[in-house]
PDB file of N, CA and C in Angstrom:
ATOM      1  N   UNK A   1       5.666  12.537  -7.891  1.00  0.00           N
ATOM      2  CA  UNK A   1       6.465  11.797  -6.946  1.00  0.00           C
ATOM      3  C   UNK A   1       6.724  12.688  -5.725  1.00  0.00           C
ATOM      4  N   UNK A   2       7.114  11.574  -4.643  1.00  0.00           N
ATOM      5  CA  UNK A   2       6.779  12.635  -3.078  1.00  0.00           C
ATOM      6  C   UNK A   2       8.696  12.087  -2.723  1.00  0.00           C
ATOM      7  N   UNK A   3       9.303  13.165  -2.651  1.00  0.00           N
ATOM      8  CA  UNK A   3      10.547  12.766  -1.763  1.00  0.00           C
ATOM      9  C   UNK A   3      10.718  13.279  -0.165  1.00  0.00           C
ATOM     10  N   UNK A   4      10.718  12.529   0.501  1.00  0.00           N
ATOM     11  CA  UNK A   4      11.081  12.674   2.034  1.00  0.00           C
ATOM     12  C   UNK A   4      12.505  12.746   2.027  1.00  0.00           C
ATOM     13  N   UNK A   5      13.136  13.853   2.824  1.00  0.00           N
ATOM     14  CA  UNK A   5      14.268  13.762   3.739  1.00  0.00           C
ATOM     15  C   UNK A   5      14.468  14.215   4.789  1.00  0.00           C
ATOM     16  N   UNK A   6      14.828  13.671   5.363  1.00  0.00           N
ATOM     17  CA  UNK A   6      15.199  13.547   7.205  1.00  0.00           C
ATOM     18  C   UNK A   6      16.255  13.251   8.038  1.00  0.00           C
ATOM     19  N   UNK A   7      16.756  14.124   9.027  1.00  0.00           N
ATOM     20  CA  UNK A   7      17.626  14.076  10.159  1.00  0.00           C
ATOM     21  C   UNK A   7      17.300  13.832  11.178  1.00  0.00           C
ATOM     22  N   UNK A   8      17.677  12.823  11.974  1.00  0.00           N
ATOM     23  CA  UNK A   8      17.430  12.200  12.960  1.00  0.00           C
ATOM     24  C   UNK A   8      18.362  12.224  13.865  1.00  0.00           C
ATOM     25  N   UNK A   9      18.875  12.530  15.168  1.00  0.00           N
ATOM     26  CA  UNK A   9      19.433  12.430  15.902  1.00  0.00           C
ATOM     27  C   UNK A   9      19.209  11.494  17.362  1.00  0.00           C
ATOM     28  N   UNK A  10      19.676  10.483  17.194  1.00  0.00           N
ATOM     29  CA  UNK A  10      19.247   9.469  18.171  1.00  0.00           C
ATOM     30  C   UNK A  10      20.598   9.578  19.513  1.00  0.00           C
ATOM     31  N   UNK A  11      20.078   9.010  20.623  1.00  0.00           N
ATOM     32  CA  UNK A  11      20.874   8.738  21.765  1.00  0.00           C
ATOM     33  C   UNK A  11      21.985   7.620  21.082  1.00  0.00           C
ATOM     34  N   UNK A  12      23.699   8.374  20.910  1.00  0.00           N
ATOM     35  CA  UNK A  12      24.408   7.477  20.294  1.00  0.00           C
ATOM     36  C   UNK A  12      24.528   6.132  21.236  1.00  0.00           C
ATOM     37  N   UNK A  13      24.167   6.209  22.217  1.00  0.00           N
ATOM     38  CA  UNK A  13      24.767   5.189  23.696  1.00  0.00           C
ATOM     39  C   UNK A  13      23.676   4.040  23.232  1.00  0.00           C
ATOM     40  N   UNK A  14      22.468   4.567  22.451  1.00  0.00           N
ATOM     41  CA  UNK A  14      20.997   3.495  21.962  1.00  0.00           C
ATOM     42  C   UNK A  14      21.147   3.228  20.735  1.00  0.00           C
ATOM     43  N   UNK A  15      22.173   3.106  19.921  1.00  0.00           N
ATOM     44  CA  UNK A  15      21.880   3.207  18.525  1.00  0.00           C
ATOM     45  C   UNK A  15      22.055   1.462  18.460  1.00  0.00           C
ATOM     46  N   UNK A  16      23.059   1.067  18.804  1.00  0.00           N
ATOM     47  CA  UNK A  16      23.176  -0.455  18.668  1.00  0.00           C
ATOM     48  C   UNK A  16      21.906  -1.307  19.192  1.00  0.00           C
ATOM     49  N   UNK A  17      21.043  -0.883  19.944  1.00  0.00           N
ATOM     50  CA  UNK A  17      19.859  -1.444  20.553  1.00  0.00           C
ATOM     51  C   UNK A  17      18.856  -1.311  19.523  1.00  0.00           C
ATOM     52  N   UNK A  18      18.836   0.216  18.658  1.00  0.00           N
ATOM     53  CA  UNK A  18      17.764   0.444  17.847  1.00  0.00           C
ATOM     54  C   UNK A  18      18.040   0.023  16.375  1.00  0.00           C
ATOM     55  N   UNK A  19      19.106  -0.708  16.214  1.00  0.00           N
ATOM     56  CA  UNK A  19      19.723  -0.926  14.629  1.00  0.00           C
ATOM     57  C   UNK A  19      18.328  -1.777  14.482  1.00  0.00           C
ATOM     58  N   UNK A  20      18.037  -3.339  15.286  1.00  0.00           N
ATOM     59  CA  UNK A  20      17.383  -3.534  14.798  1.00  0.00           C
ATOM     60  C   UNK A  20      15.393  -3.161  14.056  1.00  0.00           C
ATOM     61  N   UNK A  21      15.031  -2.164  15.017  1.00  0.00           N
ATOM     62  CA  UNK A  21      14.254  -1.586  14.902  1.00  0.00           C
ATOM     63  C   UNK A  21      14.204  -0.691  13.215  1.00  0.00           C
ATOM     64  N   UNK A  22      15.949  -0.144  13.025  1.00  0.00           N
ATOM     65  CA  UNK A  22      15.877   0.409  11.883  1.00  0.00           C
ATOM     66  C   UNK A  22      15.679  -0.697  10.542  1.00  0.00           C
ATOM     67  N   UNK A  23      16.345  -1.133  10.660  1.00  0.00           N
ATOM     68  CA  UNK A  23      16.480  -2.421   9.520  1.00  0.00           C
ATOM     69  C   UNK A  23      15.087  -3.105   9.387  1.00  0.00           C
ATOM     70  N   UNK A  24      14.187  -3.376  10.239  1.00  0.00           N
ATOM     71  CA  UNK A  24      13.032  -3.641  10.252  1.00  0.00           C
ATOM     72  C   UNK A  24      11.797  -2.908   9.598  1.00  0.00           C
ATOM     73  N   UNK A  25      12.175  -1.098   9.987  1.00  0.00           N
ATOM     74  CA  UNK A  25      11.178   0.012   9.422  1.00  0.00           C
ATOM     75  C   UNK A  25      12.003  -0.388   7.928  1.00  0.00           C
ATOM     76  N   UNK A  26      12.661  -0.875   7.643  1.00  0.00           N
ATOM     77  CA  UNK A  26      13.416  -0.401   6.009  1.00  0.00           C
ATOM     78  C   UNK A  26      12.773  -1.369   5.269  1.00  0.00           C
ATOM     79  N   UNK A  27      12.678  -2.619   6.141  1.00  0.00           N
ATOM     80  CA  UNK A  27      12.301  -3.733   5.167  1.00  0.00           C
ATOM     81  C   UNK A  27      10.998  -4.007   4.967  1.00  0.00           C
ATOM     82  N   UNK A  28       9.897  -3.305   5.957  1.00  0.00           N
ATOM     83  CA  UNK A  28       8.984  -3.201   5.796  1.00  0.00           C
ATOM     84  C   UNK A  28       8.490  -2.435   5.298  1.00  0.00           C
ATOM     85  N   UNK A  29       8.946  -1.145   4.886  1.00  0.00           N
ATOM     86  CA  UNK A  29       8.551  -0.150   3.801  1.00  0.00           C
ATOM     87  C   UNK A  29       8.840  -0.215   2.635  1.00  0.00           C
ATOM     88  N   UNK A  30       9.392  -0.859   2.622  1.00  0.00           N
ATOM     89  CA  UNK A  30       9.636  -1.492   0.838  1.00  0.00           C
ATOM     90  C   UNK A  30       8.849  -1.940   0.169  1.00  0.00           C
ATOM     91  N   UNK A  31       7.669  -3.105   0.819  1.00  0.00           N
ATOM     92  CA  UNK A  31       7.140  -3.831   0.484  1.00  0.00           C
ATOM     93  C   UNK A  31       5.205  -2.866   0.477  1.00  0.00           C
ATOM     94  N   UNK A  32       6.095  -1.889   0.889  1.00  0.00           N
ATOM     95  CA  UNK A  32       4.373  -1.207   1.003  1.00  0.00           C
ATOM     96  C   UNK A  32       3.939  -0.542  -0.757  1.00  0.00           C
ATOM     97  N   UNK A  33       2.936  -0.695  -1.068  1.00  0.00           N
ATOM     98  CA  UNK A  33       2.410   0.045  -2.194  1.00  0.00           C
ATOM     99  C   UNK A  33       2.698   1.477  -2.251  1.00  0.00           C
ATOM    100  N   UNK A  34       3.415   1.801  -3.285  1.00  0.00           N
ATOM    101  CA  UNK A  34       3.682   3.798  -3.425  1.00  0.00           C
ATOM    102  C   UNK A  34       4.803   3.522  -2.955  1.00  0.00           C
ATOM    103  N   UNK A  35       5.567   2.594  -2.285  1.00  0.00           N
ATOM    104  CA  UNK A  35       7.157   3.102  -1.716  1.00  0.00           C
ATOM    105  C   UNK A  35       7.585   2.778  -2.887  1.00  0.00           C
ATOM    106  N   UNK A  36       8.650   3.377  -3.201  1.00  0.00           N
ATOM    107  CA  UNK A  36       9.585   3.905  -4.585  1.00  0.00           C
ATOM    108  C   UNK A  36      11.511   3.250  -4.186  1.00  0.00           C
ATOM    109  N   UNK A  37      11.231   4.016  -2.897  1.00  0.00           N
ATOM    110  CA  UNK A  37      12.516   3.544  -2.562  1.00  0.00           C
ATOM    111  C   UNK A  37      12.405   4.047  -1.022  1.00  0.00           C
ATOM    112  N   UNK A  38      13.401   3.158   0.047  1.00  0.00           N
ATOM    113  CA  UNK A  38      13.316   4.127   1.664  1.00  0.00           C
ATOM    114  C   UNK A  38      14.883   4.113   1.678  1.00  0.00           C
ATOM    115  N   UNK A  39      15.523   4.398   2.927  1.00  0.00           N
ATOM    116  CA  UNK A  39      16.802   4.364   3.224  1.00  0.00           C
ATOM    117  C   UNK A  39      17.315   5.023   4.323  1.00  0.00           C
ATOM    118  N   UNK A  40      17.763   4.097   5.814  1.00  0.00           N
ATOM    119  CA  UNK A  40      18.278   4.816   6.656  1.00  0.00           C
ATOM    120  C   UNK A  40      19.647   5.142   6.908  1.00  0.00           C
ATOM    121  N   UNK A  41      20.608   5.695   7.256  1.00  0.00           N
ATOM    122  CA  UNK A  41      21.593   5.596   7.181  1.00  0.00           C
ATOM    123  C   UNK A  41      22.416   6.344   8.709  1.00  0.00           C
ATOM    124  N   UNK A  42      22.811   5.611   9.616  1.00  0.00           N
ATOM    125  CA  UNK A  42      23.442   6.162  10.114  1.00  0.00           C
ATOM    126  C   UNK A  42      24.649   6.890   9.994  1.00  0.00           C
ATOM    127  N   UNK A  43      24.649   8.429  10.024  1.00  0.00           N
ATOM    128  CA  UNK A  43      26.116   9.093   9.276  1.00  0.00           C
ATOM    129  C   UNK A  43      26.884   9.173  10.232  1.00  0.00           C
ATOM    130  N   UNK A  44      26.880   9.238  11.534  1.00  0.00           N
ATOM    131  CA  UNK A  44      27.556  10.188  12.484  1.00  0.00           C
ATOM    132  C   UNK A  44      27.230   8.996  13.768  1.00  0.00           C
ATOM    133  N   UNK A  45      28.080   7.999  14.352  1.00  0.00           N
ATOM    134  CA  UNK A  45      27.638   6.680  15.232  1.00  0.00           C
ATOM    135  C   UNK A  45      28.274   7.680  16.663  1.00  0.00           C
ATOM    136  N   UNK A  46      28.961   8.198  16.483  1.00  0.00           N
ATOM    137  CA  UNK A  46      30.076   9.143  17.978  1.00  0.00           C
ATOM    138  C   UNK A  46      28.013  10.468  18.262  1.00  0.00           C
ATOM    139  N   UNK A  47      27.649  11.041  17.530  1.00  0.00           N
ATOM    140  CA  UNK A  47      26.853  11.890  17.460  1.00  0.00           C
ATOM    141  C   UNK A  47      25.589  11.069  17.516  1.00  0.00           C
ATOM    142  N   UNK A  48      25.066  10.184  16.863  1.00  0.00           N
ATOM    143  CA  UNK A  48      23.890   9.527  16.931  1.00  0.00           C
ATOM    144  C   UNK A  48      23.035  10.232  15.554  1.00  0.00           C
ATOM    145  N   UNK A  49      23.821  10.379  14.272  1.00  0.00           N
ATOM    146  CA  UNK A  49      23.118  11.192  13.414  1.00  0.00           C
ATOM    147  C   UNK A  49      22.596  10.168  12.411  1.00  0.00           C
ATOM    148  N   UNK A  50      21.236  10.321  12.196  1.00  0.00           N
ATOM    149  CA  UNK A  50      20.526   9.043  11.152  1.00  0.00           C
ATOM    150  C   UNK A  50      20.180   9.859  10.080  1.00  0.00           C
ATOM    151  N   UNK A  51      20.650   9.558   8.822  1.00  0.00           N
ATOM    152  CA  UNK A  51      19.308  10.470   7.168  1.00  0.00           C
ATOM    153  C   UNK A  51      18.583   8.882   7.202  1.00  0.00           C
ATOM    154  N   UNK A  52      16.951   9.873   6.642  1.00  0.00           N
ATOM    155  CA  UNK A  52      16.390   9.331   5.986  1.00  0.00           C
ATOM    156  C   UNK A  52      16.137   9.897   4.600  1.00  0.00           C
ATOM    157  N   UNK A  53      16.049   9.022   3.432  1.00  0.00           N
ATOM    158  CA  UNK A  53      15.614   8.841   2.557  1.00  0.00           C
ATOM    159  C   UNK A  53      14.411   8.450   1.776  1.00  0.00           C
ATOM    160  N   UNK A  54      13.620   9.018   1.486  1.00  0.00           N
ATOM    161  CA  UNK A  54      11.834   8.301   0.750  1.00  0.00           C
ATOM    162  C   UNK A  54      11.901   8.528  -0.473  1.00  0.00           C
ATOM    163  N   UNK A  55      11.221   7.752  -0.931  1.00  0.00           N
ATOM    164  CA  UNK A  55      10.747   7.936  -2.208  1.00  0.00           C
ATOM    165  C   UNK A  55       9.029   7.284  -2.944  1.00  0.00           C
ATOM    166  N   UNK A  56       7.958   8.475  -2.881  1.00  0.00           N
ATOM    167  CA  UNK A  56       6.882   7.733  -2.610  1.00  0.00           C
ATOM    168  C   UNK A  56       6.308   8.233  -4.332  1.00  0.00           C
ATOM    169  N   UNK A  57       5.208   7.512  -4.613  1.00  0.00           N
ATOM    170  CA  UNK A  57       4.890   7.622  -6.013  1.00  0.00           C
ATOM    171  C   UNK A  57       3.835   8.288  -5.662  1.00  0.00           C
ATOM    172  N   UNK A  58       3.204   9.197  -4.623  1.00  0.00           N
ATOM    173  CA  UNK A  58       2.285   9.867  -4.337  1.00  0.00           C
ATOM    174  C   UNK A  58       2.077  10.393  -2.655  1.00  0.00           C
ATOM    175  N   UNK A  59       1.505  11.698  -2.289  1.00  0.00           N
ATOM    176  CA  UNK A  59       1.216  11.771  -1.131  1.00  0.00           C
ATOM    177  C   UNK A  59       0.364  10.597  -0.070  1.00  0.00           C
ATOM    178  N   UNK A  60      -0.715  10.338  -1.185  1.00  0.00           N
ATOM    179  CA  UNK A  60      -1.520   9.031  -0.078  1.00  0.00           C
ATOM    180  C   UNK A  60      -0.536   8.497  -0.065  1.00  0.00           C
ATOM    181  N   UNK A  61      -0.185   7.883  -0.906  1.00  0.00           N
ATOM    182  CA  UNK A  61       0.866   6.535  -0.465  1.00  0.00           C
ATOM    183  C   UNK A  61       2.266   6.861   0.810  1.00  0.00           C
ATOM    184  N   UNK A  62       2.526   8.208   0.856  1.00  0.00           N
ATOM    185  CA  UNK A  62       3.042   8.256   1.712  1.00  0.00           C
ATOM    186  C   UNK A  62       2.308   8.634   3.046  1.00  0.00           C
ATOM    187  N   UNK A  63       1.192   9.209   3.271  1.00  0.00           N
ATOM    188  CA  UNK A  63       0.330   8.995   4.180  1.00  0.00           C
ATOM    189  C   UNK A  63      -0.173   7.726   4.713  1.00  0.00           C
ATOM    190  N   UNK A  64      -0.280   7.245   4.020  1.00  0.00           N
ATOM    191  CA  UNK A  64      -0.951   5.487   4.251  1.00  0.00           C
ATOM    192  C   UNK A  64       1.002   5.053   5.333  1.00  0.00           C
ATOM    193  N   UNK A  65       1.502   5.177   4.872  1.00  0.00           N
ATOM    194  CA  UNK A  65       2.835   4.515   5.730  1.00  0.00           C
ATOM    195  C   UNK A  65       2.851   4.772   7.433  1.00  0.00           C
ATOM    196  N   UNK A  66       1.907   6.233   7.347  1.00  0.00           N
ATOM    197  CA  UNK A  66       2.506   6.546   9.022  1.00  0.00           C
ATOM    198  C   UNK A  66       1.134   5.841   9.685  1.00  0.00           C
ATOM    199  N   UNK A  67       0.138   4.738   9.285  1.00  0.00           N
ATOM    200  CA  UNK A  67      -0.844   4.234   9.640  1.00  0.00           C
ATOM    201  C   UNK A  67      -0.802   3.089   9.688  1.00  0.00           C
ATOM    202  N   UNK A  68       0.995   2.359   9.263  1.00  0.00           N
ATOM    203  CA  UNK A  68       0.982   1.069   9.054  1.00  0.00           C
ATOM    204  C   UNK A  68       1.802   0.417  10.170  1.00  0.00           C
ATOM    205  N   UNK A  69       0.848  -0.537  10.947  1.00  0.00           N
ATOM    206  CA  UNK A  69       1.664  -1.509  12.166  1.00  0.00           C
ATOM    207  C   UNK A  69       3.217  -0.870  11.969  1.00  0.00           C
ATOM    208  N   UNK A  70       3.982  -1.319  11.181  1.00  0.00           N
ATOM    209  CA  UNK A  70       4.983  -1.833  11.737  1.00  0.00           C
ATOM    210  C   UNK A  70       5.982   0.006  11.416  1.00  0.00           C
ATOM    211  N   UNK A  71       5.049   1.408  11.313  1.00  0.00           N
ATOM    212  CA  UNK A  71       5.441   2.726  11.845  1.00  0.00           C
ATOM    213  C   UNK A  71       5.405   2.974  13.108  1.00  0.00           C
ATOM    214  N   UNK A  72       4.021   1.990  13.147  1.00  0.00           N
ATOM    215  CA  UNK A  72       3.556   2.164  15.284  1.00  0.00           C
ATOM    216  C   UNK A  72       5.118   1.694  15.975  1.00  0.00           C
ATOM    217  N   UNK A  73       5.170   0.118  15.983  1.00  0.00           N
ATOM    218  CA  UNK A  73       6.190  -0.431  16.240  1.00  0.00           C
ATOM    219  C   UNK A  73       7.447   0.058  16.338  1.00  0.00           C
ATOM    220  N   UNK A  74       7.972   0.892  15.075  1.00  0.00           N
ATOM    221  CA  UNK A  74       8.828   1.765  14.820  1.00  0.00           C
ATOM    222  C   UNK A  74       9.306   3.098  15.691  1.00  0.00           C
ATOM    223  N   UNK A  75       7.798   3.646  16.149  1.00  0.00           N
ATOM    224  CA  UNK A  75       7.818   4.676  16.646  1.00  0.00           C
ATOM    225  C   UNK A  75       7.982   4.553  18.263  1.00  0.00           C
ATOM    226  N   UNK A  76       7.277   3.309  18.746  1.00  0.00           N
ATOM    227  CA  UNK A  76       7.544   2.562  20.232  1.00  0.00           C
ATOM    228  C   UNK A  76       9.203   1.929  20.067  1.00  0.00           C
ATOM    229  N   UNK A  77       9.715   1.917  19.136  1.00  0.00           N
ATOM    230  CA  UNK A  77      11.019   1.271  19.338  1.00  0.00           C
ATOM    231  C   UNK A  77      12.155   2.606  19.922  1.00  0.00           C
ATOM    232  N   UNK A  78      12.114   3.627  19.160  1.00  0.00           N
ATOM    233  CA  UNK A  78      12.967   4.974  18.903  1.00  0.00           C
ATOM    234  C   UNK A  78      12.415   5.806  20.459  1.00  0.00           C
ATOM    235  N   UNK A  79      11.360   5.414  21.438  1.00  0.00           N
ATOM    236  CA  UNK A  79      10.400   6.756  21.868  1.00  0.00           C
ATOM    237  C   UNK A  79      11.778   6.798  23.096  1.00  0.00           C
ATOM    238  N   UNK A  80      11.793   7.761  23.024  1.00  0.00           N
ATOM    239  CA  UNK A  80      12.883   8.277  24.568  1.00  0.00           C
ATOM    240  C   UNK A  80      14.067   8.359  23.993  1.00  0.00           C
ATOM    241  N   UNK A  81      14.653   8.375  22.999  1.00  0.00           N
ATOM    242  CA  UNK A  81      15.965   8.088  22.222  1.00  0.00           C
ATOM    243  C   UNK A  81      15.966   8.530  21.298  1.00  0.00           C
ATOM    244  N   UNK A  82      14.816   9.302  20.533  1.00  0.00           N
ATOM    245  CA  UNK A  82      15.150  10.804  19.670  1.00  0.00           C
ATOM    246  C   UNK A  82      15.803  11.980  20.531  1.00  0.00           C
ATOM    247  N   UNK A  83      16.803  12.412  19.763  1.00  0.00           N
ATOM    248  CA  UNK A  83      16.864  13.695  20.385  1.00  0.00           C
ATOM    249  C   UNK A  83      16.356  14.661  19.908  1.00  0.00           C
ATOM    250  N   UNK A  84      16.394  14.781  18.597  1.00  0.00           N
ATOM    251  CA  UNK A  84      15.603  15.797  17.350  1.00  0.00           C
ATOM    252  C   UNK A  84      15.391  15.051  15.984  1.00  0.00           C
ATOM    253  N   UNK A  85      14.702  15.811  15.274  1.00  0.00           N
ATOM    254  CA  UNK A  85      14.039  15.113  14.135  1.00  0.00           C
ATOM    255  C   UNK A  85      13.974  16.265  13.203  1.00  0.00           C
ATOM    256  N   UNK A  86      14.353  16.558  11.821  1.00  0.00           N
ATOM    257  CA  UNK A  86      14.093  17.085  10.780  1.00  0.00           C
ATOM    258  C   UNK A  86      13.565  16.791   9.707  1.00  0.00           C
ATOM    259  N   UNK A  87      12.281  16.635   9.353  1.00  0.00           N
ATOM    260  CA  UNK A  87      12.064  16.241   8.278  1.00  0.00           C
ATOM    261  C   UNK A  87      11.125  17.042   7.384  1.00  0.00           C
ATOM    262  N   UNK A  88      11.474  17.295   5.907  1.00  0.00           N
ATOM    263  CA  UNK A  88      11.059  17.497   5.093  1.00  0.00           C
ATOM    264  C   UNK A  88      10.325  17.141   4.132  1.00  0.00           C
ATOM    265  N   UNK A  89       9.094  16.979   3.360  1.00  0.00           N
ATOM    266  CA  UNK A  89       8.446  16.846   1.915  1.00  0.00           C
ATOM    267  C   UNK A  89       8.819  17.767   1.143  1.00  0.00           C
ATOM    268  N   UNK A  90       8.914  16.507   0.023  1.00  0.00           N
ATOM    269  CA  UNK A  90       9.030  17.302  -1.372  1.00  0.00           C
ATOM    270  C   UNK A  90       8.264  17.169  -2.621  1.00  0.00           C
ATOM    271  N   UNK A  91       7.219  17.731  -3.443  1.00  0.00           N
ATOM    272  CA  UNK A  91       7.375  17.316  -4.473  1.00  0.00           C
ATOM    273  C   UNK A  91       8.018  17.397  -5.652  1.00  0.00           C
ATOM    274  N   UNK A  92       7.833  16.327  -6.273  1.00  0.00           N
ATOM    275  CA  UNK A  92       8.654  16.300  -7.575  1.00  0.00           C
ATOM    276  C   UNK A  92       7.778  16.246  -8.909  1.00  0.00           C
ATOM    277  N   UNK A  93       8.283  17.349  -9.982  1.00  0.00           N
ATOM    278  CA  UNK A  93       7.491  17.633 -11.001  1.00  0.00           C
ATOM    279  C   UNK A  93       8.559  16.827 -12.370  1.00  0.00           C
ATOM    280  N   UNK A  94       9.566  16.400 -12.059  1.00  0.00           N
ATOM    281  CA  UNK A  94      10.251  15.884 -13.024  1.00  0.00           C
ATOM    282  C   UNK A  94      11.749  15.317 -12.450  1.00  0.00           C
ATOM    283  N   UNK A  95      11.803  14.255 -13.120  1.00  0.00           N
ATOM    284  CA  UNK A  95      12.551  13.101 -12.709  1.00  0.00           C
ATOM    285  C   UNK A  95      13.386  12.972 -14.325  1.00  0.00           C
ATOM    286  N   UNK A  96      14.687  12.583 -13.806  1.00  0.00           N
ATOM    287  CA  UNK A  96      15.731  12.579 -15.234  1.00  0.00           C
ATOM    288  C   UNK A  96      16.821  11.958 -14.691  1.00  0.00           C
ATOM    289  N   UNK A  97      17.617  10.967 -15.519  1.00  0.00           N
ATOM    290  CA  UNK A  97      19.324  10.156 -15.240  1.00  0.00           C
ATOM    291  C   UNK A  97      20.059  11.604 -14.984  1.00  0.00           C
ATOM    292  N   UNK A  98      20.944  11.481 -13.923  1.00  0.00           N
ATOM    293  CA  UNK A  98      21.857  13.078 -14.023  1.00  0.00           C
ATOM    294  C   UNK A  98      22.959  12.458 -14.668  1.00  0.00           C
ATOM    295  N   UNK A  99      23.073  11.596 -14.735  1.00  0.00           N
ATOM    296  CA  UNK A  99      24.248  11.652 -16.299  1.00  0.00           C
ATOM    297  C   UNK A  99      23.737  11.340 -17.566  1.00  0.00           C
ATOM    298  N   UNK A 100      23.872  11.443 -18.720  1.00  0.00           N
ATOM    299  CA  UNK A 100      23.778  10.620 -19.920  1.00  0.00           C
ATOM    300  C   UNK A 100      22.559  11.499 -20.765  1.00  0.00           C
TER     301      UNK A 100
END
């Protein structure tokens, strides 16, 4: 399993313009093959601070995402209104309930 996480810092003055753009990348990555789970979250609306969340059942499958229409779309929605971007891969060799 492939986990993505990411910091995003968007123009807070654009965030209400780009909600829908986000909600759109979310709902369309769901439905892609290998997505596990996605999740954006704006933490910080005064700052413009976004996490992302992935969860892919393999590297292709998370490769195949940054080739799909509606990443293009995604990426023309956000362009001039990133301020910075952090993102990380991870793999994962083992998966377990953390309680129980």
């Amino acid at each position: 399993m492939i986990i993505v996480l990411a910091r995003a810092e968007f123009d807070p003055a654009r965030l209400d313009e780009l909600q829908p753009a986000l909600d759109a990348m979310m709902r369309s990555t769901w439905d892609e093959s290998g997505c596990l789970s996605y999740s954006m979250a704006i933490e910080n609306r005064d700052e413009g601070i976004c996490t992302i969340v992935e969860r892919w059942a393999d590297e292709a499958s998370l490769r195949a995402h940054f080739g799909k229409p509606h990443m293009a779309a995604f990426n023309q929605a956000i362009k001039g209104a990133v301020r910075s971007i952090d993102a990380k891969i991870y793999d994962v060799v083992n998966e377990r309930p953390l309680m129980g």
